[in-house]
Protein backbone atom coordinates (compact mmCIF):
# COMPACT_ATOMS: atom_id res chain seq x y z
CA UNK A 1 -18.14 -6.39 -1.88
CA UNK A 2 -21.37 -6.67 -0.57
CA UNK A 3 -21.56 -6.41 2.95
CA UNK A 4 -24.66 -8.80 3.35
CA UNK A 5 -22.69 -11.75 2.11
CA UNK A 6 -21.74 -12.85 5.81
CA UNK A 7 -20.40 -15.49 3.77
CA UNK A 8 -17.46 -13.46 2.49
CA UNK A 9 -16.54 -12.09 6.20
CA UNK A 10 -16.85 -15.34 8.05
CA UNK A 11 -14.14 -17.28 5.86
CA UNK A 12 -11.76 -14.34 7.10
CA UNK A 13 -12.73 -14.80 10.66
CA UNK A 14 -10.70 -17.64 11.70
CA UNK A 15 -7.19 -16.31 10.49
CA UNK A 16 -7.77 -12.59 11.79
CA UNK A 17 -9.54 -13.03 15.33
CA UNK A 18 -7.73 -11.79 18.08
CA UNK A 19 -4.88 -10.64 15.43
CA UNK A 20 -3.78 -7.01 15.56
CA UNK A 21 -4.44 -4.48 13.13
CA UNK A 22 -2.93 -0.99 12.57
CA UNK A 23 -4.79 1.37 10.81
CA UNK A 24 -2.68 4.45 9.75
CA UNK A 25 -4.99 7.22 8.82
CA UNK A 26 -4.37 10.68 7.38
CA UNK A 27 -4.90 13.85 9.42
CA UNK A 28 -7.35 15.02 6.19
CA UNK A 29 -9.23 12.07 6.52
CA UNK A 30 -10.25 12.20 10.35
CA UNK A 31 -11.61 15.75 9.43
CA UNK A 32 -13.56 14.36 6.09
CA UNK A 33 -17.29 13.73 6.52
CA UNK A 34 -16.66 10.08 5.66
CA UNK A 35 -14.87 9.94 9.25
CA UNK A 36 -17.93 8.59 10.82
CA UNK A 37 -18.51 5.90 9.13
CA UNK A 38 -14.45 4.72 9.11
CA UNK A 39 -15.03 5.17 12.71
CA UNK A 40 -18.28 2.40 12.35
CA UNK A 41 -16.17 -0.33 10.19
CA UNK A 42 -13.67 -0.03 13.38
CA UNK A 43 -16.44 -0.87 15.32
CA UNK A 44 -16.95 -3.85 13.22
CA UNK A 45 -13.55 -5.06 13.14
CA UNK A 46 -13.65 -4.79 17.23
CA UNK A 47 -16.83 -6.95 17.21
CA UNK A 48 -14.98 -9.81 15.32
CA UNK A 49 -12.30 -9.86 18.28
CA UNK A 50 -9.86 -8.25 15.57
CA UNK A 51 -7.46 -6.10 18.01
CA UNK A 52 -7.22 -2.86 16.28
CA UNK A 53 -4.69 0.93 16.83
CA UNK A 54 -5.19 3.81 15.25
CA UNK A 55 -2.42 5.87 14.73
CA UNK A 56 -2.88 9.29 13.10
CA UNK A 57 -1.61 12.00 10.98
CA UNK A 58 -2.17 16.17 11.42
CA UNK A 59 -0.07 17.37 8.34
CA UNK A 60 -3.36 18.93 6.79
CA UNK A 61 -4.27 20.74 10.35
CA UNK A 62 -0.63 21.63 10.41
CA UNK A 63 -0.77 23.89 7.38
CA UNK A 64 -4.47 25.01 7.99
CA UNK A 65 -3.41 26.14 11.55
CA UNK A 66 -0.22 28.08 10.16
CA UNK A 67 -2.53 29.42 7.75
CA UNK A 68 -4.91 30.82 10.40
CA UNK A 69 -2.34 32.15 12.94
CA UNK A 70 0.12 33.70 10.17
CA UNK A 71 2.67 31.00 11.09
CA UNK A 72 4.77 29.37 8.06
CA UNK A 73 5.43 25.85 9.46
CA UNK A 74 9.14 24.63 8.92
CA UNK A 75 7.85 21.60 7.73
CA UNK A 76 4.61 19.30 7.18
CA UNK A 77 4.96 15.89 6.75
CA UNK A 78 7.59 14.99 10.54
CA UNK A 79 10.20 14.49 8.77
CA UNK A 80 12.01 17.54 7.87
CA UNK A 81 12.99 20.34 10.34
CA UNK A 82 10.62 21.35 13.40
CA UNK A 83 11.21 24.27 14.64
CA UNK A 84 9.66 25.78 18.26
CA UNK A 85 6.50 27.83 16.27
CA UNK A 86 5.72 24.47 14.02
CA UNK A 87 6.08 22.13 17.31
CA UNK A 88 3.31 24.51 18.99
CA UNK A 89 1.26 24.05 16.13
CA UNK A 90 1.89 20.19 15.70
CA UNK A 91 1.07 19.74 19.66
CA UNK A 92 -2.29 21.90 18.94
CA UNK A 93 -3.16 19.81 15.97
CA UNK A 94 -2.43 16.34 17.30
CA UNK A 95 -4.31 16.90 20.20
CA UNK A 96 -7.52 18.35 18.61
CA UNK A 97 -7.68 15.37 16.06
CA UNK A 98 -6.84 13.01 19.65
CA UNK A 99 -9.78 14.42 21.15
CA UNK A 100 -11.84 13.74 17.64
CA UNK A 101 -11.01 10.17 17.41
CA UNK A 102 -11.57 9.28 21.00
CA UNK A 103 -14.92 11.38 20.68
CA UNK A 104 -15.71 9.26 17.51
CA UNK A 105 -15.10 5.97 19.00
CA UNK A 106 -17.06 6.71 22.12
CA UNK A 107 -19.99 7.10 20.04
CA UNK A 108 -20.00 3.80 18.46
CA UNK A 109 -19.47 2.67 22.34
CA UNK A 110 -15.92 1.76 21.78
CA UNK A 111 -13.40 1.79 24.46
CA UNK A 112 -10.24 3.57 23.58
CA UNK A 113 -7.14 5.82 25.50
CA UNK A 114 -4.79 8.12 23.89
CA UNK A 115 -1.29 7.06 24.95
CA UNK A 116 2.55 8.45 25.11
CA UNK A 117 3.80 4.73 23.85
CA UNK A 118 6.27 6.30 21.86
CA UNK A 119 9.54 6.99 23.62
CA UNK A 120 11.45 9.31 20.86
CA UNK A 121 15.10 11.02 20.56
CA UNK A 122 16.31 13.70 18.67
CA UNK A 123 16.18 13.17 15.28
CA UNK A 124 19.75 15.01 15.70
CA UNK A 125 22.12 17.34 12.56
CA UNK A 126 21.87 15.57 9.37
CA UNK A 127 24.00 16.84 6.72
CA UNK A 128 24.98 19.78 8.94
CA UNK A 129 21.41 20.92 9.22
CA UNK A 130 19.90 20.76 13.13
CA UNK A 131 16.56 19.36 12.89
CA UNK A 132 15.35 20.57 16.11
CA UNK A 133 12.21 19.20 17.89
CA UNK A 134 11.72 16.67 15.01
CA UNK A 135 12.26 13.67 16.44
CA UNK A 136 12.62 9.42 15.59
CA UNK A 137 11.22 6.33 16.88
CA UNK A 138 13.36 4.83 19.54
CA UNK A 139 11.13 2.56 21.39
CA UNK A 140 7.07 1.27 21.75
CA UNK A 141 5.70 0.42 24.90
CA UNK A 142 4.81 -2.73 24.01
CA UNK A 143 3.24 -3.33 27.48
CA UNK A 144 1.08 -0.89 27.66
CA UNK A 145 -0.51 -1.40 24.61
CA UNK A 146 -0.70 -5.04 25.05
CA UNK A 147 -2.47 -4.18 28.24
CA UNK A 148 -4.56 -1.87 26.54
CA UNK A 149 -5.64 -4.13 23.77
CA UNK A 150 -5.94 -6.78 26.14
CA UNK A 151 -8.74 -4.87 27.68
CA UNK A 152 -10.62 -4.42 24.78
CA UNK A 153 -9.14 -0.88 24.08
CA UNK A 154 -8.32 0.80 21.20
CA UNK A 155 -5.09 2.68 21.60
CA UNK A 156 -4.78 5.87 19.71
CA UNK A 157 -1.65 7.22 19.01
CA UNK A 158 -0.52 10.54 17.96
CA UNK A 159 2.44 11.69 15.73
CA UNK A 160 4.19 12.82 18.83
CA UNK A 161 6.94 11.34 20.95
CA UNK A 162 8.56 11.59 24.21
CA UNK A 163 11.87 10.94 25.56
CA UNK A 164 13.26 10.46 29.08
CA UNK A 165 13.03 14.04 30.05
CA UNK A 166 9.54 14.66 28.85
CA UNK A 167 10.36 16.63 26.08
CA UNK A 168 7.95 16.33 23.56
CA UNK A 169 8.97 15.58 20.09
CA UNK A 170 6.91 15.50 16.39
CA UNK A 171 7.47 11.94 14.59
CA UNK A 172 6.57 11.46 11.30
CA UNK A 173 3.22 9.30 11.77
CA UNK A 174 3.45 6.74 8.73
CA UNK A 175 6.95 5.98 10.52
CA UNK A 176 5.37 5.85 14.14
CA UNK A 177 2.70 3.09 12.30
CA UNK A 178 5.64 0.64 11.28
CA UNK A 179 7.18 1.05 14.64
CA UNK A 180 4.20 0.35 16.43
CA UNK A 181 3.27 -2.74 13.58
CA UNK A 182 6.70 -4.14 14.14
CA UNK A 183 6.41 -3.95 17.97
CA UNK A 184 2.74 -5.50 18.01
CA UNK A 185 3.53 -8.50 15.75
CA UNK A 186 0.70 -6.76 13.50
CA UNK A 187 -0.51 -8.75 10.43
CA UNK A 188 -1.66 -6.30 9.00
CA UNK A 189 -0.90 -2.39 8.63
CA UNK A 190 -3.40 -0.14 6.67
CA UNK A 191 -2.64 3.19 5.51
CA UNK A 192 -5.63 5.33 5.19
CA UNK A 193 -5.05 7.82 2.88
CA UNK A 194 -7.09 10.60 0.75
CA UNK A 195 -5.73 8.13 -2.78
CA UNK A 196 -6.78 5.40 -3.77
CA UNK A 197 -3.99 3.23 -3.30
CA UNK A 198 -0.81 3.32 -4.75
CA UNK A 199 -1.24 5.15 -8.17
CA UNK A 200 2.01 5.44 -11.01
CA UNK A 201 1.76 6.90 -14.12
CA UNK A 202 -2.26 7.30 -13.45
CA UNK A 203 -2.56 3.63 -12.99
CA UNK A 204 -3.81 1.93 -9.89
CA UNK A 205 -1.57 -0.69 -8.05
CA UNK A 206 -4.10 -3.48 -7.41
CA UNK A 207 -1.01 -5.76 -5.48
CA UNK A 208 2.48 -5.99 -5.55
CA UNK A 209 5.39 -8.27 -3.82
CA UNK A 210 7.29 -5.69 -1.85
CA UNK A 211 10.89 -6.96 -3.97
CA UNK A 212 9.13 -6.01 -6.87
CA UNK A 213 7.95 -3.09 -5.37
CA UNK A 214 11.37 -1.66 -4.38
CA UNK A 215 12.85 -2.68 -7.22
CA UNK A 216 10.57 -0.49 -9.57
CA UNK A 217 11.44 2.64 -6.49
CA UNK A 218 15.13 1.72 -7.17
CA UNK A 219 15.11 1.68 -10.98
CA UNK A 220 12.06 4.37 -12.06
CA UNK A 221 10.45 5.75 -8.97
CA UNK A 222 9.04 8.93 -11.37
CA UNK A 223 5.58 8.06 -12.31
CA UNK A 224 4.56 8.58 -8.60
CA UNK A 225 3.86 11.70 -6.75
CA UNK A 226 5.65 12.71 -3.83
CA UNK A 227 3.15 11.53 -1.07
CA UNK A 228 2.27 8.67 -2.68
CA UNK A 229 6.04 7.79 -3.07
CA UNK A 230 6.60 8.02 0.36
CA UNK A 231 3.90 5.62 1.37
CA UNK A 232 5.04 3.61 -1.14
CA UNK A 233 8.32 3.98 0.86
CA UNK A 234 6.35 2.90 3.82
CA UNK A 235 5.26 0.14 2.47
CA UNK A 236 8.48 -1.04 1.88
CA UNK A 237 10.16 -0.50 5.58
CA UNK A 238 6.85 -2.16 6.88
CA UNK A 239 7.38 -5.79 5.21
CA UNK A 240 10.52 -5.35 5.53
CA UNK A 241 10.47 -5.28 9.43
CA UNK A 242 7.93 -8.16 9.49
CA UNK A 243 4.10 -6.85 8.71
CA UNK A 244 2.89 -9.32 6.32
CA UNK A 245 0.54 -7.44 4.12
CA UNK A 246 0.54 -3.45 4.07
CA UNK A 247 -2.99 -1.64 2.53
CA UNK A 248 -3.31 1.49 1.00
CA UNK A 249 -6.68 2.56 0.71
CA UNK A 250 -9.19 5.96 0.15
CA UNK A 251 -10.42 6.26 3.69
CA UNK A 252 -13.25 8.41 2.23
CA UNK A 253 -14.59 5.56 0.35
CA UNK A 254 -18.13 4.63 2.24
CA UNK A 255 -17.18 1.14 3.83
CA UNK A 256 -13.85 0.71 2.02
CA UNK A 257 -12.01 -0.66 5.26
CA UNK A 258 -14.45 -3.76 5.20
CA UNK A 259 -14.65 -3.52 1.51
CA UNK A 260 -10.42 -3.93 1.61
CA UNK A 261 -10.17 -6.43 4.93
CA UNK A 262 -13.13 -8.48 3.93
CA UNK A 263 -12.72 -9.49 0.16
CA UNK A 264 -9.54 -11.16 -1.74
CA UNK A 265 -10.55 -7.67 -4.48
CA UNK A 266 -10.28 -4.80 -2.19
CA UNK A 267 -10.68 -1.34 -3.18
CA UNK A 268 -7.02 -0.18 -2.65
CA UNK A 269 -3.45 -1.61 -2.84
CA UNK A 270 -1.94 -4.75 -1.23
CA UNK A 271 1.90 -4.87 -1.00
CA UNK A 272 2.62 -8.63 0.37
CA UNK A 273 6.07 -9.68 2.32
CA UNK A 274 5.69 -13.46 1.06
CA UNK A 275 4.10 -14.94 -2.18
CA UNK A 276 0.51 -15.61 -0.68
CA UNK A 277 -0.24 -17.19 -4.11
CA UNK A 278 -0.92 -21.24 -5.03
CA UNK A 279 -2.68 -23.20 -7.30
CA UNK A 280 -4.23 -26.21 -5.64
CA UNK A 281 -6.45 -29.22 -7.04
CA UNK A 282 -10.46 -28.32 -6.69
CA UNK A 283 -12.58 -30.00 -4.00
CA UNK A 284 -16.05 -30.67 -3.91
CA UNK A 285 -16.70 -27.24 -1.92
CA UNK A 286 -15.21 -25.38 -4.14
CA UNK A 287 -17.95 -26.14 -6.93
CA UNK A 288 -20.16 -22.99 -6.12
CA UNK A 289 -16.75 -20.83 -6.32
CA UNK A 290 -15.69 -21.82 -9.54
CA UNK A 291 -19.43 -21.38 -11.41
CA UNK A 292 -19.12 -17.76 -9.21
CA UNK A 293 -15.96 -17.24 -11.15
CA UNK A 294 -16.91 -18.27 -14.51
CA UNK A 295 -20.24 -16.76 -14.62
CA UNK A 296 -19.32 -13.47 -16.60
CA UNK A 297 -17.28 -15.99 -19.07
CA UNK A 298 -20.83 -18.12 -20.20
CA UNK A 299 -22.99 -15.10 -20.02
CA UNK A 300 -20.65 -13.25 -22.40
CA UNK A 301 -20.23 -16.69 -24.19
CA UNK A 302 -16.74 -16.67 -23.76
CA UNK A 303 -16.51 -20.42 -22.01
CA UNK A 304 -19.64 -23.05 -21.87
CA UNK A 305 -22.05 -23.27 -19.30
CA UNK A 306 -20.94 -25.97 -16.68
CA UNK A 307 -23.81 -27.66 -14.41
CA UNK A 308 -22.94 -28.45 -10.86
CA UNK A 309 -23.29 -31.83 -11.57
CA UNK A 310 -20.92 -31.47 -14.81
CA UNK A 311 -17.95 -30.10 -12.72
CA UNK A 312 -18.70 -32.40 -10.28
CA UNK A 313 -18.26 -35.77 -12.52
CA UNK A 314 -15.06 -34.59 -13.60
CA UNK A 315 -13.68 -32.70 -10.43
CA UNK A 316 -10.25 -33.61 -10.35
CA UNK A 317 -9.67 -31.99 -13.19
CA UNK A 318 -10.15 -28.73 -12.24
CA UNK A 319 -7.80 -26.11 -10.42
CA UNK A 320 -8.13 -23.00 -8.21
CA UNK A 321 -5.86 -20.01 -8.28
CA UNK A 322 -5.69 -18.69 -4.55
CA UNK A 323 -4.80 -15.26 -3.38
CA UNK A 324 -4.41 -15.40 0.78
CA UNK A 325 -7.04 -18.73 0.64
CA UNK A 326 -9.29 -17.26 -1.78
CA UNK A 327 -9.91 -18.33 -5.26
CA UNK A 328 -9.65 -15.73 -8.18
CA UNK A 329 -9.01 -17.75 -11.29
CA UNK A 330 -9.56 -21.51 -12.25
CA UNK A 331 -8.60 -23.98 -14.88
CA UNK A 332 -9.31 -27.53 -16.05
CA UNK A 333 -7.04 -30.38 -17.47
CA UNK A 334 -8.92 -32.97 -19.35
CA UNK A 335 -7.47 -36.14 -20.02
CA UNK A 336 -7.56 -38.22 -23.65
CA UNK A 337 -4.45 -40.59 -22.06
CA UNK A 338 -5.48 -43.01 -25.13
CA UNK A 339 -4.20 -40.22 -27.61
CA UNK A 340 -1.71 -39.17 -25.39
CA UNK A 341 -3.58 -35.87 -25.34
CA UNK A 342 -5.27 -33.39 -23.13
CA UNK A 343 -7.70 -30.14 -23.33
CA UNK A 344 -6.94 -27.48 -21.41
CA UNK A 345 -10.44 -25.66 -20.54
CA UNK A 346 -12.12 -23.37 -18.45
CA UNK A 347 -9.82 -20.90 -17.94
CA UNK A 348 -10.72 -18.10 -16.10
CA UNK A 349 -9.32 -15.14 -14.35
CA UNK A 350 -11.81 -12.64 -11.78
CA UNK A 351 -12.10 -9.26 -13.41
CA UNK A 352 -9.95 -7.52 -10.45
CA UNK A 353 -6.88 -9.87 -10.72
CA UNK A 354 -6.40 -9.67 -14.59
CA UNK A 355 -3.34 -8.19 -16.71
CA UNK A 356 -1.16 -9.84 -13.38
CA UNK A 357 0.07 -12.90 -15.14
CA UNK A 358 -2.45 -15.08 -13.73
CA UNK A 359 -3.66 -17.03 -16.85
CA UNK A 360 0.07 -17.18 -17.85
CA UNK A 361 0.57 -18.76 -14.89
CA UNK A 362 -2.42 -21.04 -15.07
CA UNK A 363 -1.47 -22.15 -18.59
CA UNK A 364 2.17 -23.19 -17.82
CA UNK A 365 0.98 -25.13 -14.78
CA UNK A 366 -1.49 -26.75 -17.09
CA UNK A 367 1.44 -27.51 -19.02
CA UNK A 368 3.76 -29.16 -16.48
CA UNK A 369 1.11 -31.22 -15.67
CA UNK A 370 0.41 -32.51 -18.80
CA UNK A 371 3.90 -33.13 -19.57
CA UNK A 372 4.70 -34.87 -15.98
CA UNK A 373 1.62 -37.40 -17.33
CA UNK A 374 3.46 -37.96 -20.38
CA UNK A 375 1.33 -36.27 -22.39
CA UNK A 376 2.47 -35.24 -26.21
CA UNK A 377 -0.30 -32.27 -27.12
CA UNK A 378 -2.37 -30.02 -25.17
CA UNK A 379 -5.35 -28.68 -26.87
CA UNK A 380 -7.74 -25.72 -25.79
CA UNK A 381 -10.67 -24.37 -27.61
CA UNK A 382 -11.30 -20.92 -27.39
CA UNK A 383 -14.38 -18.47 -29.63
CA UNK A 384 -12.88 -15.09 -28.13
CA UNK A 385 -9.64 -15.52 -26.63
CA UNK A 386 -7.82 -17.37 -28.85
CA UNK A 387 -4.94 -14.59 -29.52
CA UNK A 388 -4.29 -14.91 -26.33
CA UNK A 389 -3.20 -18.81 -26.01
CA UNK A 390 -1.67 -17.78 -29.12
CA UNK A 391 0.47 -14.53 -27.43
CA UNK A 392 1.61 -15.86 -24.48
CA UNK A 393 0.78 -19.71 -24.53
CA UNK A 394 2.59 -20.39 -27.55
CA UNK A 395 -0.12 -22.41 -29.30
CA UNK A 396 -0.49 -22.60 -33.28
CA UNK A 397 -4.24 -22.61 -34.98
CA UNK A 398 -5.12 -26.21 -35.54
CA UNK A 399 -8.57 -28.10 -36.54
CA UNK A 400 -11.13 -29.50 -35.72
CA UNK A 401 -9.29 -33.18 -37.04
CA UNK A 402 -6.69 -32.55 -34.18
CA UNK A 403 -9.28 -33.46 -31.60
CA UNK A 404 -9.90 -36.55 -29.75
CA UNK A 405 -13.02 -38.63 -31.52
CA UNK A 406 -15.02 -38.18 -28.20
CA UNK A 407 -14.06 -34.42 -27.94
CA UNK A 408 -14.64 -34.22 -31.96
CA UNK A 409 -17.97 -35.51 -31.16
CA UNK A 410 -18.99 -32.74 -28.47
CA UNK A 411 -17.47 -29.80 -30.80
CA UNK A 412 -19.59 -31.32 -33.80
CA UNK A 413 -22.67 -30.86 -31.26
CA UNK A 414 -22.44 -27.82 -29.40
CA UNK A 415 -22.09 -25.39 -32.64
CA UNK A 416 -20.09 -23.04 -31.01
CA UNK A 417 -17.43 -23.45 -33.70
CA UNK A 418 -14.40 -22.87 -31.64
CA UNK A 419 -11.26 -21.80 -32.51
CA UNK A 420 -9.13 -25.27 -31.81
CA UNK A 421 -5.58 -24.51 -30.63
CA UNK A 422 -2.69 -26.95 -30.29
CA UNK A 423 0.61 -27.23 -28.60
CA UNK A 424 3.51 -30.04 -29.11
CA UNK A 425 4.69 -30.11 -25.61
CA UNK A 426 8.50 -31.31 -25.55
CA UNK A 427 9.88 -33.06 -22.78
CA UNK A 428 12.13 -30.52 -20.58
């Protein structure tokens, strides 16, 4: 995305100001030399009236600090066994990363407190095995950091809790994020990790409903690695309890927060709680969006050039494919009602949303629609994609004969020699 285009960020604007954000960030990644400039796109996010927490990790200042004083930590992560030793170093760690962030913020003249919101208990003997000072969300105080955020501060949160007593406690911080998410009403929960998203068997999640999502950690959870299975884990609990879209993104990418918050692509992963998708009828605005989309398509002659003016004469024939209000793929219907026929054309999917069933899904909407106007044939012609319509539309190789005498009469003149395609629909 590029970050000029205040076009792009403003059409977010409306539907995130004064919405809360949680930004879950690694313990590597607030020592990484990217920090800084993480720390900047916060600042951005605050100047939009976008209500934002941080709540971080120490698991890589755990180990380095065991390292340094000769201490073997009982466990890494917060969710295994603490013992007194790894506790000391958790409470060192937390704190120096605390003092980091607020130091960070304060530089890009952000307000922000660190807080004890979490009230914890003992995570307690599971399977016979005492897990000591590791402890588990109980409560938030939502108050305070409703107060906080109300006064333009940025709450920062460590992975530590406290119960009643004052005992301190380490909390796993991934699980302190959802908490805090679910407490907030958060739309949105970002896990900023050293990955770049969600990666199984070496291939990047782009997006994902979270049912299918757990289902494929029920059935075949092996192509991912351990950490990134547990924030795919995460991911899970966090729609689950209410947040409506969960990110996972490289937090050392320069200006990947905006890059993921401010563009229907992203950099990263998007696991959704709803289907955020529909395909709506084109208006006259959306003109400049769909010769955006279809650009690559006529410069690698894959579809014909379409003039404003063109798309304009026959706009309601045209279709947008929108991811959270954004269009990523588009598709015309054109009618030959005489011949009881009609052309499906322009079909076009955005680079970062293909192989995800869109065009199928385009195509069988095109479909319906021709078959609800009582249409016998659809028709498409096609120079480079014609296995496809073939593959997974279901149409057969016609001719050039098959076509309408006015369509005949364009083919005939734009010597593109197309590929025609036809499908028989049958009333269902």
């Amino acid at each position: 995305m590029k970050l000029t285009d205040l076009r792009g960020i403003l059409q977010y604007i409306p539907q995130f100001r004064e919405k809360t954000f949680i930004l879950a960030i690694d313990g590597a990644i607030v020592t990484d030399e990217n920090f800084a400039t993480l720390l900047l796109d916060v600042a951005v996010l605050r100047s939009l009236n976008i209500r934002v927490v941080l709540v971080h990790g120490a698991s890589a200042q755990i180990k380095s600090l065991g390292v340094e004083q000769n201490v073997r930590p009982s466990d890494i992560d917060g969710a295994g066994i603490t013992d007194a030793n790894t506790l000391k170093l958790a409470l060192t760690a937390a704190n120096r990363l605390t003092h980091e962030i607020l130091e960070g913020l304060s530089a890009n003249d952000l307000r922000a407190a660190s807080t004890n919101v979490i009230i914890a208990h003992p995570m307690g003997i599971i399977g016979g095995v005492d897990h000591q000072f590791t402890g588990k969300v109980e409560r938030v105080d939502t108050e305070l950091l409703q107060t906080l955020l109300t006064q333009g501060v940025v709450p920062v949160i460590p992975p530590l809790g406290f119960d009643g007593d004052g005992k301190t406690y380490r909390v796993n911080s991934d699980g302190v994020a959802i908490a805090v998410a679910e407490a907030l009403k958060a739309i949105k929960l970002i896990f900023i990790t050293s990955s770049d998203g969600l990666i199984r068997n070496g291939q990047l999640i782009r997006q994902m409903l979270v049912s299918e999502l757990q289902h494929l950690l029920q059935t075949n959870s092996a192509g991912f690695t351990p950490e990134i299975l547990s924030k795919a884990q995460h991911a899970v609990t966090a729609c689950r309890v209410g947040v409506p879209r969960v990110h996972v993104i490289n937090g050392r990418v320069d200006e990947g927060l905006l890059a993921e918050v401010f563009s229907n692509d992203g950099i990263g992963t998007l696991i959704y709680a709803n289907e955020y998708q529909q395909i709506r009828l084109a208006k006259k605005k959306d003109i400049r969006a769909i010769q955006a989309l279809t650009k690559t398509g006529v410069e690698s002659d894959e579809l014909v050039k379409r003039t404003r003016a063109m798309i304009e004469k026959n706009l309601a024939d045209y279709y947008l494919f929108e991811i959270d209000k954004n269009p990523v793929a588009c598709v015309a219907l054109h009618l030959y009602p005489e011949h009881k026929k009609g052309e499906l054309a322009c079909l076009f999917v955005s680079s970062a949303h293909e192989n995800q069933g869109i065009g199928r899904k385009l195509i069988q909407f095109v479909e319906s629609k021709a078959r609800e106007i009582g249409l016998s044939e659809l028709l498409t012609l096609s120079t480079q994609a014609f296995t496809y319509f073939q593959s997974k539309g279901g149409f057969a190789e016609g001719t050039p004969d098959d076509l309408p005498p006015a369509r005949r009469e364009k083919y005939d003149l734009s010597g593109r020699n197309s590929k025609v395609l036809v499908k028989r629909l049958v009333k269902t």
